[in-house]
Protein backbone atom coordinates (compact mmCIF):
# COMPACT_ATOMS: atom_id res chain seq x y z
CA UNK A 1 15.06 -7.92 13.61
CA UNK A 2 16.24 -4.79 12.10
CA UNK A 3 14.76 -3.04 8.64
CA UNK A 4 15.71 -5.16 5.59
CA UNK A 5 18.33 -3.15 3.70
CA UNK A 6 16.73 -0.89 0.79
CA UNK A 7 18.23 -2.90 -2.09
CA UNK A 8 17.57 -6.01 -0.77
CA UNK A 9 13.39 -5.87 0.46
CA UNK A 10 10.50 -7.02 -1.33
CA UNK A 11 6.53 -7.61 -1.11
CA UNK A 12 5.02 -10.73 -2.96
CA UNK A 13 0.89 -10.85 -3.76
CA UNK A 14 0.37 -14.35 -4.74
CA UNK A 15 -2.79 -16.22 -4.95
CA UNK A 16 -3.76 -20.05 -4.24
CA UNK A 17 -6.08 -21.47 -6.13
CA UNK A 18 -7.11 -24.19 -3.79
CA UNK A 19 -8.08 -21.96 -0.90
CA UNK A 20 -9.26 -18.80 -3.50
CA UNK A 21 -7.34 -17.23 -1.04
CA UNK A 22 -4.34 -14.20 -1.48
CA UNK A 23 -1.64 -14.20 0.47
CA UNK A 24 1.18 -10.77 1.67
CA UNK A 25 4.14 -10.67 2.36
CA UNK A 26 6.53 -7.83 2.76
CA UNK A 27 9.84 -6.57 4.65
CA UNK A 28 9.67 -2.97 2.97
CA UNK A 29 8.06 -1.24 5.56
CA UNK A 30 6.26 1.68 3.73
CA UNK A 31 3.75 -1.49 2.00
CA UNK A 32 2.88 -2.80 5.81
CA UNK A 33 2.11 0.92 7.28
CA UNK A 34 -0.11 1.02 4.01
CA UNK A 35 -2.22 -2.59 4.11
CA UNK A 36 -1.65 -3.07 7.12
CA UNK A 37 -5.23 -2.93 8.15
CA UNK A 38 -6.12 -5.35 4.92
CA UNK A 39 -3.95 -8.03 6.47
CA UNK A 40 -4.84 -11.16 8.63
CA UNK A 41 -1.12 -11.18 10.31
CA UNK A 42 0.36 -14.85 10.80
CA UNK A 43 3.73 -13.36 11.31
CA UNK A 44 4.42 -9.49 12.29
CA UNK A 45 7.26 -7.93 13.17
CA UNK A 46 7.12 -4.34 14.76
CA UNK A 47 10.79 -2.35 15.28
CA UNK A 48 11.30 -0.04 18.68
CA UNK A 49 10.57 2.97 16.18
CA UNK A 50 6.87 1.55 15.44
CA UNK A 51 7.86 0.27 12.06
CA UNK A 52 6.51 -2.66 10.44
CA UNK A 53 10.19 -4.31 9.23
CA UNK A 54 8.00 -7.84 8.54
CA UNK A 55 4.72 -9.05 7.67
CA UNK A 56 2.80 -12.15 6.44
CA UNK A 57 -0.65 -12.93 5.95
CA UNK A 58 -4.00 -13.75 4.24
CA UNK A 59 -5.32 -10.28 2.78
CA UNK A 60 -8.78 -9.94 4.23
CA UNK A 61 -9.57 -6.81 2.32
CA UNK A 62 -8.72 -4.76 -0.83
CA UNK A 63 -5.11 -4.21 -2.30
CA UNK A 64 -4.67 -1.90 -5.06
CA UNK A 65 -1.02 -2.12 -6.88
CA UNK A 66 -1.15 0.76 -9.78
CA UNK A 67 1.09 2.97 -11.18
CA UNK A 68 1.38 6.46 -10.22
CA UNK A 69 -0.35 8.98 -12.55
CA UNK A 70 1.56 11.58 -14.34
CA UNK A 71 -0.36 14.24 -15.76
CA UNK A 72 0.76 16.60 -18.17
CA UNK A 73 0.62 20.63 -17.77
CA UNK A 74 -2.46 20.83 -19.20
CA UNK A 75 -4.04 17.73 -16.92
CA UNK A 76 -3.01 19.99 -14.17
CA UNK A 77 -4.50 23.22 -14.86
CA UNK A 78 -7.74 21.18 -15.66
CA UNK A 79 -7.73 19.43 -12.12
CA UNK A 80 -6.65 22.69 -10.81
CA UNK A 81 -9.41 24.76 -11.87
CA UNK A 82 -12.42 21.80 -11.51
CA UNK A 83 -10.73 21.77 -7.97
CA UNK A 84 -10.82 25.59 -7.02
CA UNK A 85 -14.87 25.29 -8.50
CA UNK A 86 -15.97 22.17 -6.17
CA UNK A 87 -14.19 24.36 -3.17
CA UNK A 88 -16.12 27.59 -3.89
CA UNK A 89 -19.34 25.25 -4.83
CA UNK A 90 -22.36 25.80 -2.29
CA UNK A 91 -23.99 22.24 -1.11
């Protein structure tokens, strides 16, 4: 089975209440590298290159969806300089 075309894949999180139980599924390939390892697999698909193009499960673990942080100019130089003091920082 080849890679889903960009336009058309897709990942769906749902839950069931019955079993209190979430279940994956995905064809985009970049989300099954990523939770891969949170995944109970009941379907898996794996392409000659190594890529995930399918898979289907129970999530056994954590999945975080959020979305990426934008910081302004001033957010940066903050992070910037707290990060340049924890690297010269003696333990």
């Amino acid at each position: 089975m080849a890679v889903t075309p960009r336009h058309e894949q897709e990942t769906i999180i749902s839950f069931d209440p019955v079993t209190k139980q979430w279940h994956y599924y995905s064809d985009v390939p970049a989300h099954n590298k990523k939770w891969q390892h949170v995944i109970d697999p009941e379907r898996i698909t794996v392409e000659d290159t190594g890529a995930i193009s399918l898979l289907e499960g129970t999530i056994t673990g954590n999945v975080t969806v959020s979305k990426k942080r934008t910081l302004t100019a001033e957010q940066k130089a903050i992070a910037a300089e707290r990060l340049a003091a924890s690297r010269t920082k003696t333990v």
